[in-house]
C-alpha atoms as a PDB file:
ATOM      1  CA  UNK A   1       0.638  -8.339  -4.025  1.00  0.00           C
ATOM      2  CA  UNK A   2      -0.620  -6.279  -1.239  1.00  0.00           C
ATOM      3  CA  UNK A   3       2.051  -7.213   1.135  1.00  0.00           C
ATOM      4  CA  UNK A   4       4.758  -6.953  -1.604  1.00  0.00           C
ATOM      5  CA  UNK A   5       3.800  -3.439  -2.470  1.00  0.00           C
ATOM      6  CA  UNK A   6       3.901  -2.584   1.235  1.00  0.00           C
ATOM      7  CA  UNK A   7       6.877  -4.038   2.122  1.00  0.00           C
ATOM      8  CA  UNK A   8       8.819  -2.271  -0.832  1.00  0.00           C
ATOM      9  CA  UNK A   9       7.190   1.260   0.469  1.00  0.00           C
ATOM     10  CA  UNK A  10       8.435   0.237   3.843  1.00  0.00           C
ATOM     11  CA  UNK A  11      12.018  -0.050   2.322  1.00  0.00           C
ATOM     12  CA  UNK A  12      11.859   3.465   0.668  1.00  0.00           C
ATOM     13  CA  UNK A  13      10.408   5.104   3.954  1.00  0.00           C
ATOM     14  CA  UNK A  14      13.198   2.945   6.186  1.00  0.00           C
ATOM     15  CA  UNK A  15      14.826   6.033   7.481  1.00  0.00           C
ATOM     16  CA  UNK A  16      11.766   8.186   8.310  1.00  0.00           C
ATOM     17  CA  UNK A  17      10.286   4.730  10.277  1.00  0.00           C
ATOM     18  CA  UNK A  18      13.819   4.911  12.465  1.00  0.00           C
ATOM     19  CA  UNK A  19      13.799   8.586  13.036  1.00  0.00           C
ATOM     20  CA  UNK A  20      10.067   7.603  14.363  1.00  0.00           C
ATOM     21  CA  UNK A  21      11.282   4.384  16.535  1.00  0.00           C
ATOM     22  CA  UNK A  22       9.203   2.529  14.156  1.00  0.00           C
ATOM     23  CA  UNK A  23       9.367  -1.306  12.986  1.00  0.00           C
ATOM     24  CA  UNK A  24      12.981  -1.273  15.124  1.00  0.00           C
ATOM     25  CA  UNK A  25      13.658  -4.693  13.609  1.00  0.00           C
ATOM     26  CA  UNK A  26      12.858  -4.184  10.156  1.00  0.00           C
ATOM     27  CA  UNK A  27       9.734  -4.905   8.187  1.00  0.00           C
ATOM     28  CA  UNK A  28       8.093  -8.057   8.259  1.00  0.00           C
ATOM     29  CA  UNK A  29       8.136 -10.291   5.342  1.00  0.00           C
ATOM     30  CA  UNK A  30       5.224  -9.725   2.400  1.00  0.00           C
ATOM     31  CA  UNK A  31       3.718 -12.641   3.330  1.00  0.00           C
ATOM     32  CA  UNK A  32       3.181 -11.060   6.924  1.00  0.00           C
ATOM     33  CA  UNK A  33       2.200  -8.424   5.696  1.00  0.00           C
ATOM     34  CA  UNK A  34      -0.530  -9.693   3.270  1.00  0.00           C
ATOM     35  CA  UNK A  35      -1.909 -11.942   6.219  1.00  0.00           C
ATOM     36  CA  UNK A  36      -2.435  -9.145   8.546  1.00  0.00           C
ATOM     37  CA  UNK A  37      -3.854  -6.919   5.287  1.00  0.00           C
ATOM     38  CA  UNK A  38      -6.205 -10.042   4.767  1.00  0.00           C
ATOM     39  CA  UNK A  39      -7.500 -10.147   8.090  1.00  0.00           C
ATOM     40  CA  UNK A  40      -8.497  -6.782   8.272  1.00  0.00           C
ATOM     41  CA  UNK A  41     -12.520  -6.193   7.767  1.00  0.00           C
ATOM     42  CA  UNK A  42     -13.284  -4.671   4.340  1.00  0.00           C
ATOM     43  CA  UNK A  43     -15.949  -2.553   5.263  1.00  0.00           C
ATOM     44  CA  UNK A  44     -14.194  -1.032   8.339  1.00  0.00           C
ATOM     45  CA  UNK A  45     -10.986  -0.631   6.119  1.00  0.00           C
ATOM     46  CA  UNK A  46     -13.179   1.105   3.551  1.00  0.00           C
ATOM     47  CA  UNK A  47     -14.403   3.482   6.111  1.00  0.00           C
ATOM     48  CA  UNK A  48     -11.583   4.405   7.270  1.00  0.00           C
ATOM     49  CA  UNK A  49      -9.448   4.774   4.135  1.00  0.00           C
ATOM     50  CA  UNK A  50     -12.626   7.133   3.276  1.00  0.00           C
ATOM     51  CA  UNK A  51     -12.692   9.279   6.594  1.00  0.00           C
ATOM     52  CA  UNK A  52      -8.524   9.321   6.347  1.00  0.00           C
ATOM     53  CA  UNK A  53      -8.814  10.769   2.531  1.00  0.00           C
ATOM     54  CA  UNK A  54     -11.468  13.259   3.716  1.00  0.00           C
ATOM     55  CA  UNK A  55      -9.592  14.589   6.054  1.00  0.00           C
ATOM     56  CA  UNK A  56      -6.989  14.998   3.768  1.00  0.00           C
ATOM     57  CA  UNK A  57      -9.024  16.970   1.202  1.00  0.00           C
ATOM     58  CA  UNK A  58      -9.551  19.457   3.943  1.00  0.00           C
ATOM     59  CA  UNK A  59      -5.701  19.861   4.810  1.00  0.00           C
ATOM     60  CA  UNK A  60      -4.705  20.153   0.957  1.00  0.00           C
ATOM     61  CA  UNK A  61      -7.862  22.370   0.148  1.00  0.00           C
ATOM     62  CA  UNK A  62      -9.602  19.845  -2.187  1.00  0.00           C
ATOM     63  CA  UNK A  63      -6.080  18.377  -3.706  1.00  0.00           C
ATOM     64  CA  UNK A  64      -5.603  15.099  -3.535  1.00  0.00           C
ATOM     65  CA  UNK A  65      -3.634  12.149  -5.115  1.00  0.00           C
ATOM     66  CA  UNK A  66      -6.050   9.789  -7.222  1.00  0.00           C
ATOM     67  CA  UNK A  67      -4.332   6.452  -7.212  1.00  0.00           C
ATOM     68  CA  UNK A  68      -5.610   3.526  -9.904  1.00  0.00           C
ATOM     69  CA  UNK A  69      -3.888   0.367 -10.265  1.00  0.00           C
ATOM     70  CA  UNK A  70      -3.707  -2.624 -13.054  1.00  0.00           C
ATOM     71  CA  UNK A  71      -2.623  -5.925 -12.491  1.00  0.00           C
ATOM     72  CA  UNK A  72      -1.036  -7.602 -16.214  1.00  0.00           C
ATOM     73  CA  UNK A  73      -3.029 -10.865 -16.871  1.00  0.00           C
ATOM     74  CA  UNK A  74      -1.168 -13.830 -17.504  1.00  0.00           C
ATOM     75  CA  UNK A  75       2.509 -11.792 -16.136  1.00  0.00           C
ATOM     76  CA  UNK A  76       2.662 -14.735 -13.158  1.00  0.00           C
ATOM     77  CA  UNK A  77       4.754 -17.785 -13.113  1.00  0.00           C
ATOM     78  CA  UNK A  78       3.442 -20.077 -10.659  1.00  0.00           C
ATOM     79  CA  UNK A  79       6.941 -22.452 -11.109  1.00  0.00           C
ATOM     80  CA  UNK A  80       9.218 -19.579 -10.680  1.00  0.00           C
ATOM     81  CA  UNK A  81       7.037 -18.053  -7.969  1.00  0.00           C
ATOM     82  CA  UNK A  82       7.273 -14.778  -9.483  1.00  0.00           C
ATOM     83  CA  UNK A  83       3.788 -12.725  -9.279  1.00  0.00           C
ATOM     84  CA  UNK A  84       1.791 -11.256 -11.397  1.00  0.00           C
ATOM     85  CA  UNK A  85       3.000  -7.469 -13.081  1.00  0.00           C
ATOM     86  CA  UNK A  86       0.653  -4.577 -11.120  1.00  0.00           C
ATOM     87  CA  UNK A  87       1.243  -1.242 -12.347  1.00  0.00           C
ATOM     88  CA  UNK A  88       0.222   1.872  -9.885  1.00  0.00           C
ATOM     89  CA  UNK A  89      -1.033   5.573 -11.658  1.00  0.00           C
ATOM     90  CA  UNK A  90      -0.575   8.576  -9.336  1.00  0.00           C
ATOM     91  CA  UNK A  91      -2.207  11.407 -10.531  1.00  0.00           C
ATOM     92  CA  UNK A  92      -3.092  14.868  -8.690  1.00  0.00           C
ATOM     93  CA  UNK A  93      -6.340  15.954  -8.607  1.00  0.00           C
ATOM     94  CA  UNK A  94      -8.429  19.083  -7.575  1.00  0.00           C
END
């Protein structure tokens, strides 16, 4: 799911990674994705993601963008290898 979700923002943000010189030969599959996303420590990630949004609420005076997501039980097909539905909420926030 992760690496789905990250590969599709990848996609939309394709031109602003080229003006940057960035992923030069394209984005890696989900899968790749997901595996490096796996591997990554959750409680350093966690920090991190905390610190990054902190730092964010200082640049945007106290605004930011409260994400929630849902993942629709039973929306998978193992058979058809087709995941599960996840639905993402953006909402901003003072």
């Amino acid at each position: 799911m992760v690496g789905l979700i990250l590969k599709k923002f990848g996609l939309t943000h394709q031109k602003w990674r080229q003006n940057k010189g960035l992923l030069i030969n394209g984005i890696p599959v989900d899968d790749t994705i997901a595996r490096v996303m796996s591997s990554l420590e959750p409680t350093e990630f966690q920090s991190s993601f905390i610190s990054w949004m902190n730092s964010l609420s200082v640049v945007t005076q106290g605004e930011v963008i409260a994400i929630d997501g849902k993942t629709l039980r039973h929306s998978f097909d193992n058979n058809a290898r087709k995941s599960a539905i996840h639905m993402v909420s953006a909402v901003a926030t003072r």
